[in-house]
Protein backbone atom coordinates (compact mmCIF):
# COMPACT_ATOMS: atom_id res chain seq x y z
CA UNK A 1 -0.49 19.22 13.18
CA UNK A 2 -2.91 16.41 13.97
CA UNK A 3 -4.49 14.58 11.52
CA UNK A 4 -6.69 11.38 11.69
CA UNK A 5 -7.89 10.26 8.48
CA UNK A 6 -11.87 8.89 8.67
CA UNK A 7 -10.71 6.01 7.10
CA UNK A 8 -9.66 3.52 9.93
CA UNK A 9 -7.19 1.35 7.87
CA UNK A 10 -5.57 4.21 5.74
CA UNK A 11 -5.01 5.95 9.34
CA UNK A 12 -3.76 2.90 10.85
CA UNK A 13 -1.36 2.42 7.29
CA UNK A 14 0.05 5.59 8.31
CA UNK A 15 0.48 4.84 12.32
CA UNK A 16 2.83 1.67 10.91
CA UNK A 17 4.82 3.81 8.32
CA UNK A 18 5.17 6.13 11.45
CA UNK A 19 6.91 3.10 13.55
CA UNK A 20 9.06 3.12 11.29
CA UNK A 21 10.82 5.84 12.46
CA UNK A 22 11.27 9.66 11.70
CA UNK A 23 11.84 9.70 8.13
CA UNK A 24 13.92 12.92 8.85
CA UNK A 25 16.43 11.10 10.82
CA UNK A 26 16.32 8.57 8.13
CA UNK A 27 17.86 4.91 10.21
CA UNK A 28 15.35 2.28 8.26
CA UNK A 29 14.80 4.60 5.33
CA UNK A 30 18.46 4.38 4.93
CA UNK A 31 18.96 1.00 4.97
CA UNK A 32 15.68 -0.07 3.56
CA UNK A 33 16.07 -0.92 -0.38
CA UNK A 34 19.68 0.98 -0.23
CA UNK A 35 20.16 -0.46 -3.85
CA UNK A 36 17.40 1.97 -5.04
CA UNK A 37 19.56 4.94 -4.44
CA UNK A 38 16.22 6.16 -2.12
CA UNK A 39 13.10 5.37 -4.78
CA UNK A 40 11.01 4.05 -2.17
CA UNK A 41 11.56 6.06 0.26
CA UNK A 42 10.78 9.32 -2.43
CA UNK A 43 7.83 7.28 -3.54
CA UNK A 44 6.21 7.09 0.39
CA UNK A 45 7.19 10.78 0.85
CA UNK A 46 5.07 12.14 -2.50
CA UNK A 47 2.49 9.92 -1.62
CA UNK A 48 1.68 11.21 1.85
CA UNK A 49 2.55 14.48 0.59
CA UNK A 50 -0.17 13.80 -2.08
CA UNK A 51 -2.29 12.70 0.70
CA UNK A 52 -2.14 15.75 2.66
CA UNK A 53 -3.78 17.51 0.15
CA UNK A 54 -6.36 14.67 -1.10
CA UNK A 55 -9.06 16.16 0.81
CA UNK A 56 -8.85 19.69 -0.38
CA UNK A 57 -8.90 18.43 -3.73
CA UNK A 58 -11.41 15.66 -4.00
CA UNK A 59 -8.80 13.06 -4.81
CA UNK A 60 -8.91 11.12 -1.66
CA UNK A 61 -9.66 7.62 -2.74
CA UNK A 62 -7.56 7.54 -5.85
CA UNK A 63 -4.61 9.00 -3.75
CA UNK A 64 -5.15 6.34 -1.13
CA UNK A 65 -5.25 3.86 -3.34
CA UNK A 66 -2.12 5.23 -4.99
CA UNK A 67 -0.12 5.16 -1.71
CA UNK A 68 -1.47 1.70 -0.72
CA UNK A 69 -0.27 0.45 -4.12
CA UNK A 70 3.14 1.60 -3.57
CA UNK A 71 3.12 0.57 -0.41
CA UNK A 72 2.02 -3.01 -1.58
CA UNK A 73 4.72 -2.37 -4.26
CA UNK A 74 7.49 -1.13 -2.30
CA UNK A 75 7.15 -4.11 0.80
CA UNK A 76 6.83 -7.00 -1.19
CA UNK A 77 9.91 -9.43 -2.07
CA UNK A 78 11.08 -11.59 -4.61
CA UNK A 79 12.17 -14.70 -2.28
CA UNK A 80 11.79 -16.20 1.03
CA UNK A 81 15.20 -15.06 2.59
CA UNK A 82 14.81 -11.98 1.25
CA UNK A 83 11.27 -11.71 2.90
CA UNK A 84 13.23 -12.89 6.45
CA UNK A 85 15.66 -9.96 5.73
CA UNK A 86 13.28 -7.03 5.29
CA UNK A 87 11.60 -8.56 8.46
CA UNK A 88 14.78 -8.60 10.43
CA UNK A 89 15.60 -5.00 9.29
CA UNK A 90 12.17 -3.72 10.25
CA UNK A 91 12.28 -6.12 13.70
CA UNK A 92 16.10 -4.19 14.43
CA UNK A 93 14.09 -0.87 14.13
CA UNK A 94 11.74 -1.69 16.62
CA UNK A 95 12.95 -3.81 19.74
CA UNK A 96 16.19 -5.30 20.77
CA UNK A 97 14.59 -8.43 21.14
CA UNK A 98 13.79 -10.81 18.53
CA UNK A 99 13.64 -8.57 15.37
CA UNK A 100 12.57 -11.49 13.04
CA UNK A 101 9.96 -12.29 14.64
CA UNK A 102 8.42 -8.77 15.65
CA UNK A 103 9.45 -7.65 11.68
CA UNK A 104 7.66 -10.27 10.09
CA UNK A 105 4.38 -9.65 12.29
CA UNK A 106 4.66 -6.02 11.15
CA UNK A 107 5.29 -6.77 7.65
CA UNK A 108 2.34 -8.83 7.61
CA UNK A 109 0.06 -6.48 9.24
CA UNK A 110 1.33 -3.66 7.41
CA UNK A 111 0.28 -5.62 3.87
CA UNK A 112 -2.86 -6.86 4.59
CA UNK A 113 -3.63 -2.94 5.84
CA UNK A 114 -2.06 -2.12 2.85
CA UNK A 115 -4.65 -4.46 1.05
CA UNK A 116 -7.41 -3.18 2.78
CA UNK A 117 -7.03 0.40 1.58
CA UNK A 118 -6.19 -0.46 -1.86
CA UNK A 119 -9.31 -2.47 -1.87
CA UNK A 120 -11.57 0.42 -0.15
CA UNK A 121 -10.41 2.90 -2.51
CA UNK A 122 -10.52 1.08 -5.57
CA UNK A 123 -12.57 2.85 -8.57
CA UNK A 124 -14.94 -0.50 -8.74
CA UNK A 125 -18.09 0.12 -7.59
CA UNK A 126 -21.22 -3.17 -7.23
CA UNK A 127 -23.90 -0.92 -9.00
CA UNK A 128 -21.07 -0.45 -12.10
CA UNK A 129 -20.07 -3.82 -11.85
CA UNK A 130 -23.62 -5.35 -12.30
CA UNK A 131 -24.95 -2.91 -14.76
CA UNK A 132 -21.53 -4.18 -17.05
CA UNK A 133 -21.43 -7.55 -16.44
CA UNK A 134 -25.59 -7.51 -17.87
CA UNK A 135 -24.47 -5.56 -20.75
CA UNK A 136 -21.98 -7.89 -21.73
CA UNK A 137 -23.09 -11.31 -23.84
CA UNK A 138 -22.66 -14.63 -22.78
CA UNK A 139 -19.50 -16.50 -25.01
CA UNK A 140 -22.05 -18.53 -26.61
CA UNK A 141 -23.30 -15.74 -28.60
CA UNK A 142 -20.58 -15.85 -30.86
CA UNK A 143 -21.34 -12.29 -33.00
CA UNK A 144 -21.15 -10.18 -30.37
CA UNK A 145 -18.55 -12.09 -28.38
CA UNK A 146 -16.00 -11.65 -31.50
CA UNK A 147 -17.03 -7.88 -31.33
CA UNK A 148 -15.53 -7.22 -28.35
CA UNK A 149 -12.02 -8.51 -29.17
């Protein structure tokens, strides 16, 4: 089955969880947060599944923006070595050459892609945005300020 999603960055999201290998023969998935005992890698595999069937039920942008939050959630790290870690283990899964190097540029293009379709799929819309922000009173006036606390 091919599928291309219309959506350029939650298609290209995808391509980079792809080069991450098979997910049925499991070598990063393995290794990648092993201390979880396999939550992240359960958490990508219901989201995608979720995705597959985001189209048929009208749930595409809050599914994408589900998996790109997870996916946000699930690459980010605490501390700077632990950052150069992940990137090394990522790096080892993709070229015998120098892993640090090629895993951090993946890392960071797989966040900011990450970003993008969280962003693009987010519930905010300008139209909703402007009609609340006019609704709501400036902090000087103090009645109706105190009314919405």
């Amino acid at each position: 089955m091919t599928t291309r999603h219309d959506c350029s960055d939650l298609d290209h999201l995808l391509r980079l969880i792809g080069m991450l290998g098979n997910p049925i023969e499991k070598d990063f998935w393995q290794s990648w947060r092993a201390k979880d005992h396999g939550y992240g890698y359960d958490k990508i595999k219901a989201c995608i599944m979720s995705l597959a069937r985001a189209d048929q039920d009208g749930m595409h942008d809050y599914r994408a923006h589900d998996f790109a939050d997870y996916v946000l959630l699930l690459f980010t790290t605490e501390t700077a070595e632990a950052d150069a870690e992940l990137a090394d283990t990522i790096g080892r899964q993709m070229t015998s050459g120098d892993s640090r190097t090629v895993g951090a540029r993946f890392l960071e293009e797989l966040r900011v892609t990450a970003w993008r379709v969280w962003r693009d799929h987010h519930h905010a819309e300008a139209a909703t945005t402007m009609q609340e922000w006019l609704r709501a009173p400036f902090s000087g006036e103090t009645d109706k300020w105190r009314a919405l606390s």
